[in-house]
PDB file of N, CA and C in Angstrom:
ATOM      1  N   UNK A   1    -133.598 -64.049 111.023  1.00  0.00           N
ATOM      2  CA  UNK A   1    -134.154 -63.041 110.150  1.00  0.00           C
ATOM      3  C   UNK A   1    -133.638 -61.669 110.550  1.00  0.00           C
ATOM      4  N   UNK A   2    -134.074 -61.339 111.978  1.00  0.00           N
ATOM      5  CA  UNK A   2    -133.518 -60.049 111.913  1.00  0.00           C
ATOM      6  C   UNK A   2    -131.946 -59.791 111.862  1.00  0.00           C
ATOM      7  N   UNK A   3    -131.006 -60.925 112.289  1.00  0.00           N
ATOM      8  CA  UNK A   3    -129.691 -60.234 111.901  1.00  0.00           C
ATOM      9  C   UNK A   3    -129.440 -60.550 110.733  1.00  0.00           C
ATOM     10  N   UNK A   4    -130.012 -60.686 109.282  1.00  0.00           N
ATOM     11  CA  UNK A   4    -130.072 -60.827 108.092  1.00  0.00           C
ATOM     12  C   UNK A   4    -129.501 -59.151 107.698  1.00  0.00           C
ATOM     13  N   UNK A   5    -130.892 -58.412 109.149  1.00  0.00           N
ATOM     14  CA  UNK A   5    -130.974 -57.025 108.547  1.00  0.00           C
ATOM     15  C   UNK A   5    -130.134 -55.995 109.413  1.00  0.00           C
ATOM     16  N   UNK A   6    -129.498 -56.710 110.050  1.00  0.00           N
ATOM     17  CA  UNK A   6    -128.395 -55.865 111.365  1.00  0.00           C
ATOM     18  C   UNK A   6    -128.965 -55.504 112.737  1.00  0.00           C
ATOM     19  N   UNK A   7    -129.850 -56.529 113.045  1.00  0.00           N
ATOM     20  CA  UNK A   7    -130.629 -56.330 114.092  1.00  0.00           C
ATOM     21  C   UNK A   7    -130.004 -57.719 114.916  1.00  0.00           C
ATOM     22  N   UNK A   8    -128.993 -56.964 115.631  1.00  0.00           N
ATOM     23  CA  UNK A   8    -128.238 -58.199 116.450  1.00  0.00           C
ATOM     24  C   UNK A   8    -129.213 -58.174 117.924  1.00  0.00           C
ATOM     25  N   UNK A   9    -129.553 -59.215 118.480  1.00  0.00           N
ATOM     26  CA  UNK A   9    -130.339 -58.573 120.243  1.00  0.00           C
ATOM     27  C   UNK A   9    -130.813 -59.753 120.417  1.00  0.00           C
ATOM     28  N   UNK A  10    -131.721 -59.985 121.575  1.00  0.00           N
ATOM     29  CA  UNK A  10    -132.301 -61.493 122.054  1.00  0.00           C
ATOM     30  C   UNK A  10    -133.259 -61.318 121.130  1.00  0.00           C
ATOM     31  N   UNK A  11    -133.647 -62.826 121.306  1.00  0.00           N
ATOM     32  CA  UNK A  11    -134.894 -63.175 120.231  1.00  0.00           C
ATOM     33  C   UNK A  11    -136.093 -62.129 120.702  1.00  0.00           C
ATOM     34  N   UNK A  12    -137.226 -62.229 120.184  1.00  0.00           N
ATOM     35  CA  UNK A  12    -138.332 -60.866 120.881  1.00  0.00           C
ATOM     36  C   UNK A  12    -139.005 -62.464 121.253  1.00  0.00           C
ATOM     37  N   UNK A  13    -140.183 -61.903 122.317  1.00  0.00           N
ATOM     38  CA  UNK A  13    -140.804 -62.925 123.060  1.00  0.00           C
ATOM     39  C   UNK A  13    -142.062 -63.311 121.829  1.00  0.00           C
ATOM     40  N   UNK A  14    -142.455 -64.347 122.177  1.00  0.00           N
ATOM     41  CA  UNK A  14    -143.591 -64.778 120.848  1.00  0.00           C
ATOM     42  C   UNK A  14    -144.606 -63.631 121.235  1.00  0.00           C
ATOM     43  N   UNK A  15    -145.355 -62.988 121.786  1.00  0.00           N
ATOM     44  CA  UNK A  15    -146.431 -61.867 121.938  1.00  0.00           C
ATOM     45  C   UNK A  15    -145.527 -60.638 120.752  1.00  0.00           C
ATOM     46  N   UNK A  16    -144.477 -60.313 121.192  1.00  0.00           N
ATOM     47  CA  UNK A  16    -143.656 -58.971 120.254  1.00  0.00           C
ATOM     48  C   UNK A  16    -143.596 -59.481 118.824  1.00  0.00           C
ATOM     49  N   UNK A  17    -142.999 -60.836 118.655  1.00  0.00           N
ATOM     50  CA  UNK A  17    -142.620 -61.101 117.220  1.00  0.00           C
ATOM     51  C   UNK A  17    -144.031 -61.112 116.694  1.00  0.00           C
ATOM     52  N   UNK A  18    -145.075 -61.640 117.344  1.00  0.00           N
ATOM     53  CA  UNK A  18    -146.970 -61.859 116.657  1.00  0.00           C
ATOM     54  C   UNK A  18    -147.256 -59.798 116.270  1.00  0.00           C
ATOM     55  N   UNK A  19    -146.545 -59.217 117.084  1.00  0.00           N
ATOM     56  CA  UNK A  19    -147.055 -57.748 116.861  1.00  0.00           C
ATOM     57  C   UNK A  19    -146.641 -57.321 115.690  1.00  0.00           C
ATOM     58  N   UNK A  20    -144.997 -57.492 115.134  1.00  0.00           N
ATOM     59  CA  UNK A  20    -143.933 -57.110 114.126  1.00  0.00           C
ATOM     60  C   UNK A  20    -144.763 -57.033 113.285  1.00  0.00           C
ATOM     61  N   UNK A  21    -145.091 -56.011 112.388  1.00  0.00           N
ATOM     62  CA  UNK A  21    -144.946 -55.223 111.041  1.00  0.00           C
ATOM     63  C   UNK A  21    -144.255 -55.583 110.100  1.00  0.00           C
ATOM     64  N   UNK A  22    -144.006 -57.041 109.282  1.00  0.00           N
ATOM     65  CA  UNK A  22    -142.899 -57.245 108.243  1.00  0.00           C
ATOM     66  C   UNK A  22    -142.808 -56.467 106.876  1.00  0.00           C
ATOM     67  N   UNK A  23    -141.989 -56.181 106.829  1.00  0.00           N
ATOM     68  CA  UNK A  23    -141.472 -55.205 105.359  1.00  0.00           C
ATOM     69  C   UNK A  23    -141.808 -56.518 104.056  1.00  0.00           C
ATOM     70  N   UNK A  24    -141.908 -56.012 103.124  1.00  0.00           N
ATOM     71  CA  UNK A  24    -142.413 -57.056 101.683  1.00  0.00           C
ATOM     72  C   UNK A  24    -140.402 -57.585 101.769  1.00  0.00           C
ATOM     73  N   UNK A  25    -139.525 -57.002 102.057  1.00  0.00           N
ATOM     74  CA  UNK A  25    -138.371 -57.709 101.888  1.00  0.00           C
ATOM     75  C   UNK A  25    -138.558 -58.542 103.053  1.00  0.00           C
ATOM     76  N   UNK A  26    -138.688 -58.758 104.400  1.00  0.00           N
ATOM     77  CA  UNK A  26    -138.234 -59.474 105.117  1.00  0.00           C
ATOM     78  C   UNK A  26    -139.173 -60.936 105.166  1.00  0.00           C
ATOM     79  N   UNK A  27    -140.602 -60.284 104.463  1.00  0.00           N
ATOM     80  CA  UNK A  27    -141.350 -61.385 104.052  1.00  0.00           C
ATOM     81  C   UNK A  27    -140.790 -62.359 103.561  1.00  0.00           C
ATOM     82  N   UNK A  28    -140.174 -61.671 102.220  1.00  0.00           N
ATOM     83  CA  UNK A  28    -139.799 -62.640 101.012  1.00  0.00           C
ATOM     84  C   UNK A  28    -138.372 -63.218 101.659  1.00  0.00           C
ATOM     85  N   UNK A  29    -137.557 -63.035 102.487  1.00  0.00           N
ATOM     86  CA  UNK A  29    -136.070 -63.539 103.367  1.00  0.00           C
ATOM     87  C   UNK A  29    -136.537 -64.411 104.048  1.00  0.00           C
ATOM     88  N   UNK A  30    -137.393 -64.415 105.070  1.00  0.00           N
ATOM     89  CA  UNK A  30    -138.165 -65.345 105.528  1.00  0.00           C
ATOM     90  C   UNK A  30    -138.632 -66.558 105.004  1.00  0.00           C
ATOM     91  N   UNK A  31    -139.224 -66.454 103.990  1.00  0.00           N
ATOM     92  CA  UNK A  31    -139.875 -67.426 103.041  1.00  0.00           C
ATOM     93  C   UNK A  31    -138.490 -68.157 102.561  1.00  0.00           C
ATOM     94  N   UNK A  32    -137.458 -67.599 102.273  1.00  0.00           N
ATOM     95  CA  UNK A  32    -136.524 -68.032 100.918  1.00  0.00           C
ATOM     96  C   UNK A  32    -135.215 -68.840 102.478  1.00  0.00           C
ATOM     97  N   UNK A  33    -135.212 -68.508 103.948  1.00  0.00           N
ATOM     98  CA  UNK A  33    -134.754 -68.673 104.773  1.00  0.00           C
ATOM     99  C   UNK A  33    -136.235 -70.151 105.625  1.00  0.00           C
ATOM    100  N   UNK A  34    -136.857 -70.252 105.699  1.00  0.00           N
ATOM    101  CA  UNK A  34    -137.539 -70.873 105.844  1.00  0.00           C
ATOM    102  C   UNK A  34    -137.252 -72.823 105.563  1.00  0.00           C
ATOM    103  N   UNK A  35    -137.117 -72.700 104.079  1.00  0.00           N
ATOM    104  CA  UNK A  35    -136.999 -74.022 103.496  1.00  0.00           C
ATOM    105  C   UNK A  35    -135.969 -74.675 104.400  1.00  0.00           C
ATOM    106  N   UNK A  36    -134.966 -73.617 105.375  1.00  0.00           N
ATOM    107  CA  UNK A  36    -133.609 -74.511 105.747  1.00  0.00           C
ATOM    108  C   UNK A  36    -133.686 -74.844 107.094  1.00  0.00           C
ATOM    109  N   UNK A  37    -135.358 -74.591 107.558  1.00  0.00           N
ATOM    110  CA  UNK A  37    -135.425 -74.848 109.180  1.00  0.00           C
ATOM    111  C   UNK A  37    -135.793 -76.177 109.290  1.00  0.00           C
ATOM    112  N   UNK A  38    -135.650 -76.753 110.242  1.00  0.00           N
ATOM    113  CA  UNK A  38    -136.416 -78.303 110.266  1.00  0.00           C
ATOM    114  C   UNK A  38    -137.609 -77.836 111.783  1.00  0.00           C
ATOM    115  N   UNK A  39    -138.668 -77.998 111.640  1.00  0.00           N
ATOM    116  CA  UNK A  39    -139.452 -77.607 112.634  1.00  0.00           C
ATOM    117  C   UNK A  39    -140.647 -79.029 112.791  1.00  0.00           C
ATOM    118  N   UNK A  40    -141.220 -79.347 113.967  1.00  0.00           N
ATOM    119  CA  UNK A  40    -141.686 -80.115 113.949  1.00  0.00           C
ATOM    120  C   UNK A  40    -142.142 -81.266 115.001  1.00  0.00           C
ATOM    121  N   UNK A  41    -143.168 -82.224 114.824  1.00  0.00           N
ATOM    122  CA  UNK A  41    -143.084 -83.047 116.063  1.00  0.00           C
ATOM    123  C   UNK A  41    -141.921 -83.849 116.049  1.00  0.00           C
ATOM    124  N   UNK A  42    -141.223 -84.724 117.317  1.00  0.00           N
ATOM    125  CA  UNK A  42    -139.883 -85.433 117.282  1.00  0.00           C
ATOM    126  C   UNK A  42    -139.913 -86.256 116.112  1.00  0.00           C
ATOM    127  N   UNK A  43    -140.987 -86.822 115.547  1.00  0.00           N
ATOM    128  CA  UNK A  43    -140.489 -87.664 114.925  1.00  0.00           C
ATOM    129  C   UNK A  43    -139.766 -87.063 113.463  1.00  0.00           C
ATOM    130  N   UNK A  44    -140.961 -85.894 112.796  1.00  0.00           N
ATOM    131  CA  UNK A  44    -140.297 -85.778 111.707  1.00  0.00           C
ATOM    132  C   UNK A  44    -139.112 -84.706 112.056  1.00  0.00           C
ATOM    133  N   UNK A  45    -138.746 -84.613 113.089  1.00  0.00           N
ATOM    134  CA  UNK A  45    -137.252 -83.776 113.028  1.00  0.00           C
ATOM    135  C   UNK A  45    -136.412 -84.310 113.633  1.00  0.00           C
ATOM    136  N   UNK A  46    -136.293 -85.777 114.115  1.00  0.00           N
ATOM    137  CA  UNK A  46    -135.208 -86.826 113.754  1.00  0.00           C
ATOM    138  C   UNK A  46    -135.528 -87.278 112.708  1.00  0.00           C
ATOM    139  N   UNK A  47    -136.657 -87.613 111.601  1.00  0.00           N
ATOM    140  CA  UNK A  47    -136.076 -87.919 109.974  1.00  0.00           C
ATOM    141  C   UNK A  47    -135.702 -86.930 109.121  1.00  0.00           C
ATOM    142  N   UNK A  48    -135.950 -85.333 109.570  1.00  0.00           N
ATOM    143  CA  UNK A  48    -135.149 -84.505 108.764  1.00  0.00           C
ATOM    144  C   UNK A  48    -133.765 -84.274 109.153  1.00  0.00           C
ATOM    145  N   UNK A  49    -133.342 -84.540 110.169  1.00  0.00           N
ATOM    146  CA  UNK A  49    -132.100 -84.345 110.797  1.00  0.00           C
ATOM    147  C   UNK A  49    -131.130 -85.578 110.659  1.00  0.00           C
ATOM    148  N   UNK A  50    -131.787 -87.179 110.302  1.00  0.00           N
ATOM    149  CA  UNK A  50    -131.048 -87.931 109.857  1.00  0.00           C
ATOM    150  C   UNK A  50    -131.110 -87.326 108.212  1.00  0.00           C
ATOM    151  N   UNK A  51    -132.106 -87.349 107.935  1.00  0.00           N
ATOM    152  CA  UNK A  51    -131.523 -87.585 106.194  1.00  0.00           C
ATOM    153  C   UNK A  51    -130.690 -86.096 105.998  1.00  0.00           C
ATOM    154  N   UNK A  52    -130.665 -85.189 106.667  1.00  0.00           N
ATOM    155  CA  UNK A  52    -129.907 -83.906 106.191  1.00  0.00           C
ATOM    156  C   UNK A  52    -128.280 -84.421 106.679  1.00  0.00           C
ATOM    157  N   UNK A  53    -128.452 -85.364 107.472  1.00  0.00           N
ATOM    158  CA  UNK A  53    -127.067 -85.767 107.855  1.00  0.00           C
ATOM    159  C   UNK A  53    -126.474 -86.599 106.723  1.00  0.00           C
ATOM    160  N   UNK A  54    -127.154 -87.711 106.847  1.00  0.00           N
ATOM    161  CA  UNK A  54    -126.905 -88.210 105.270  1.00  0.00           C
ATOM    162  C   UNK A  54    -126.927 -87.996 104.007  1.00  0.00           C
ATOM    163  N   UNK A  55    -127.572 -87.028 103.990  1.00  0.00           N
ATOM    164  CA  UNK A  55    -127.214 -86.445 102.429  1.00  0.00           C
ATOM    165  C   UNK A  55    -126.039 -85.627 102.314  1.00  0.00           C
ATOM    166  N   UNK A  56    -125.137 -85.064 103.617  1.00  0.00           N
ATOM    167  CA  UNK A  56    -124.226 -83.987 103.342  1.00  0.00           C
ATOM    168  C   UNK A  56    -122.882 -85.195 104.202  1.00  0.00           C
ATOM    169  N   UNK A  57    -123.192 -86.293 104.145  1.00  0.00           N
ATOM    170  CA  UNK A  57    -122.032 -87.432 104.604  1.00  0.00           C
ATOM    171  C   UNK A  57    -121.525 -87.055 106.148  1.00  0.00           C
ATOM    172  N   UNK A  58    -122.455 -86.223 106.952  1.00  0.00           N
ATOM    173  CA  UNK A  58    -121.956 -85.561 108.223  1.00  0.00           C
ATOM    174  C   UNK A  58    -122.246 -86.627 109.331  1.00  0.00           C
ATOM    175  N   UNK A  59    -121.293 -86.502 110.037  1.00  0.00           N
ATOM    176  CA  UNK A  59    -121.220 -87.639 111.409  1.00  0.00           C
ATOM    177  C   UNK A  59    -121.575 -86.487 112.458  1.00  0.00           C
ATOM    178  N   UNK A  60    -122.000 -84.987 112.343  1.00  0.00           N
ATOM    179  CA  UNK A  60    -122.249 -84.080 113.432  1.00  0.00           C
ATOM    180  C   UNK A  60    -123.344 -83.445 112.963  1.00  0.00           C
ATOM    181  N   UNK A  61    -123.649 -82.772 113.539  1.00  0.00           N
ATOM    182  CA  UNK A  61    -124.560 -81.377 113.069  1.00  0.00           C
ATOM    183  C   UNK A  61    -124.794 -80.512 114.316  1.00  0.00           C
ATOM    184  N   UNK A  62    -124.763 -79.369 113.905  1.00  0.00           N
ATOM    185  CA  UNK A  62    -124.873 -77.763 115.342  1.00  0.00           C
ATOM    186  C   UNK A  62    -125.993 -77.875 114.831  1.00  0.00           C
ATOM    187  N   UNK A  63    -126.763 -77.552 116.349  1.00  0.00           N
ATOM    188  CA  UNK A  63    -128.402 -77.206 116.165  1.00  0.00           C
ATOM    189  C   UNK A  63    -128.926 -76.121 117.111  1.00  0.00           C
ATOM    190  N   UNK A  64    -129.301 -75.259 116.393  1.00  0.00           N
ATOM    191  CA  UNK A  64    -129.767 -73.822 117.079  1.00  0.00           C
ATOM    192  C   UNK A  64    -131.237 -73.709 117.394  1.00  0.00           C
ATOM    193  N   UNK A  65    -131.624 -73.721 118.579  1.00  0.00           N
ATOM    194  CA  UNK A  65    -133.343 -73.609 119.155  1.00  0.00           C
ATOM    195  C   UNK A  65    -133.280 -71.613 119.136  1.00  0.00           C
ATOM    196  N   UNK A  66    -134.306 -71.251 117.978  1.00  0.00           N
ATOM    197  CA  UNK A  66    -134.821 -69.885 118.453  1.00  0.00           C
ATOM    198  C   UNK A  66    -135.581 -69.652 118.871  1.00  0.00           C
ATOM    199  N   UNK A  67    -135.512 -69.472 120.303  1.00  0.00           N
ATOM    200  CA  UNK A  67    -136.333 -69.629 120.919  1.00  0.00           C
ATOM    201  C   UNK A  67    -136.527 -68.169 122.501  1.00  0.00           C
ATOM    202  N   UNK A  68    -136.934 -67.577 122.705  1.00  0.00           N
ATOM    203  CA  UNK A  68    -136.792 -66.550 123.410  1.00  0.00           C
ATOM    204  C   UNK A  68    -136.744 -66.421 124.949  1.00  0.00           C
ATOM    205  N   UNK A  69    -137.442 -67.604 125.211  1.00  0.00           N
ATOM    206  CA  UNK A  69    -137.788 -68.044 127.084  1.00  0.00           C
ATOM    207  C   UNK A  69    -137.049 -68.726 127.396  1.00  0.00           C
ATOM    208  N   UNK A  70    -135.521 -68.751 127.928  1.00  0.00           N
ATOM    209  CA  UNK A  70    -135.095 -69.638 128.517  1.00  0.00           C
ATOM    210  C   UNK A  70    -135.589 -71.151 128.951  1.00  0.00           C
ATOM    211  N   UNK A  71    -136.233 -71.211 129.254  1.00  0.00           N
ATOM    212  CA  UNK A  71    -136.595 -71.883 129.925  1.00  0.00           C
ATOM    213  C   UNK A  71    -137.356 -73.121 129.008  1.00  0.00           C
ATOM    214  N   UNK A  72    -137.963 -72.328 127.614  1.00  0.00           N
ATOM    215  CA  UNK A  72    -138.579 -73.502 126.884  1.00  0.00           C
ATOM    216  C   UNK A  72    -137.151 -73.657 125.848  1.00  0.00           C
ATOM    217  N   UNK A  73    -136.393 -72.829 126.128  1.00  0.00           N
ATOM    218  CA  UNK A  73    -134.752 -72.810 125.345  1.00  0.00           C
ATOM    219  C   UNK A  73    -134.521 -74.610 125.241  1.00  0.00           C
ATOM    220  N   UNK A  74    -134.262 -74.194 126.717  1.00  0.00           N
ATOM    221  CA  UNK A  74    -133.642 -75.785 127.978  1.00  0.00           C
ATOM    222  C   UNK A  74    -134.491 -77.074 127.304  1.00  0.00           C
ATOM    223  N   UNK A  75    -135.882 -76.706 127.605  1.00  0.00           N
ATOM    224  CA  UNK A  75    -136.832 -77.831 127.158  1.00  0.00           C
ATOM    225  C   UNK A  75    -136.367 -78.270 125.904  1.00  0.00           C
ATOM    226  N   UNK A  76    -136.306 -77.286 124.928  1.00  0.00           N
ATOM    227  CA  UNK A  76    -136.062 -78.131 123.052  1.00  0.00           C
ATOM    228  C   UNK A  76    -135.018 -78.734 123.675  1.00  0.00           C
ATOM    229  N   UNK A  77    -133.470 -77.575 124.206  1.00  0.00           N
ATOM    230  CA  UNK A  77    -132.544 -78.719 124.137  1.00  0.00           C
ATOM    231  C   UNK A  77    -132.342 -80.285 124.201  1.00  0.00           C
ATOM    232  N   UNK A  78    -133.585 -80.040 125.558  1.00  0.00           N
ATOM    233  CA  UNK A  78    -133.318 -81.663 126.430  1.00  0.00           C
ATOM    234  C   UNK A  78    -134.318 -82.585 125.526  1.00  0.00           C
ATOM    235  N   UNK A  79    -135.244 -82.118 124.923  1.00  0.00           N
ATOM    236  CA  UNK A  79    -135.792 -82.731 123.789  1.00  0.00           C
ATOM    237  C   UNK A  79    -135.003 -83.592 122.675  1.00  0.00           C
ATOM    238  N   UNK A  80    -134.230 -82.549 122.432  1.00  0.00           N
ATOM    239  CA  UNK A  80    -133.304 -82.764 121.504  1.00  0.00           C
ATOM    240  C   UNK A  80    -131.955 -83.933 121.393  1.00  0.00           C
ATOM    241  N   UNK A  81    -131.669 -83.852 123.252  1.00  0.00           N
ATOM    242  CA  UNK A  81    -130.854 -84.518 123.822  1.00  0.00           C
ATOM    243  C   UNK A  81    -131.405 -85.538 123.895  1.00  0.00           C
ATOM    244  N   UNK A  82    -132.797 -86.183 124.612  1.00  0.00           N
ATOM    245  CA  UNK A  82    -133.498 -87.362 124.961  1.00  0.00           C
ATOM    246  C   UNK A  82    -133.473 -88.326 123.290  1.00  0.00           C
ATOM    247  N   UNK A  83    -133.408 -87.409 122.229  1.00  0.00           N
ATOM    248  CA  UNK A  83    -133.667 -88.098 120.660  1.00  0.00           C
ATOM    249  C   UNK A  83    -132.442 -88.615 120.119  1.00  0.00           C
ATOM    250  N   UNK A  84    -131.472 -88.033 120.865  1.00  0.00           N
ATOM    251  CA  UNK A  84    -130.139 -88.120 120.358  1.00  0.00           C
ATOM    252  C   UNK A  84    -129.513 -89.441 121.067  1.00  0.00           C
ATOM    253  N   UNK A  85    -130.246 -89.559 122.297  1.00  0.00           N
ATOM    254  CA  UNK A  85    -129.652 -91.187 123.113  1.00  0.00           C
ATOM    255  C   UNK A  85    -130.695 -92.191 123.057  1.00  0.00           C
ATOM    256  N   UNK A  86    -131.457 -92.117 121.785  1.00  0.00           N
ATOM    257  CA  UNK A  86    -131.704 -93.321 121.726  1.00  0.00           C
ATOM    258  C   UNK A  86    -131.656 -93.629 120.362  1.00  0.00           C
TER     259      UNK A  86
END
């Protein structure tokens, strides 16, 4: 969202982003940017992540965690990784 609006920088920590003030535009970017996230417990984001694979005939997919703490960064990854080997 924010580099939508030229706000390149680390993610803000979840306490800063809960503070943010959204503009009626970044609302509505959000919302219209939204539909293309897959968020979720493992299961339904290995069935959105298979069928988005299969519907676009892809044998790959890049997957971006926004996420601000290092550390729970690592965690989705390895989440992500543990779903992927089995």
């Amino acid at each position: 969202m924010r580099k939508d609006f030229g706000h390149d920088g680390p993610i803000p920590s979840t306490a800063t982003a809960a503070r943010y003030q959204w503009s009626t535009t970044e609302r509505a970017r959000a919302k219209e940017r939204s539909e293309a996230l897959i968020v979720g417990t493992p299961d339904k984001v290995r069935a959105e992540r298979l069928a988005l694979a299969d519907t676009h005939g892809a044998d790959e997919l890049m997957l971006n965690t926004l996420v601000s703490d290092p550390e729970d960064r690592l965690n989705a990854y390895r989440l992500l990784a543990d779903d992927l080997n089995h």
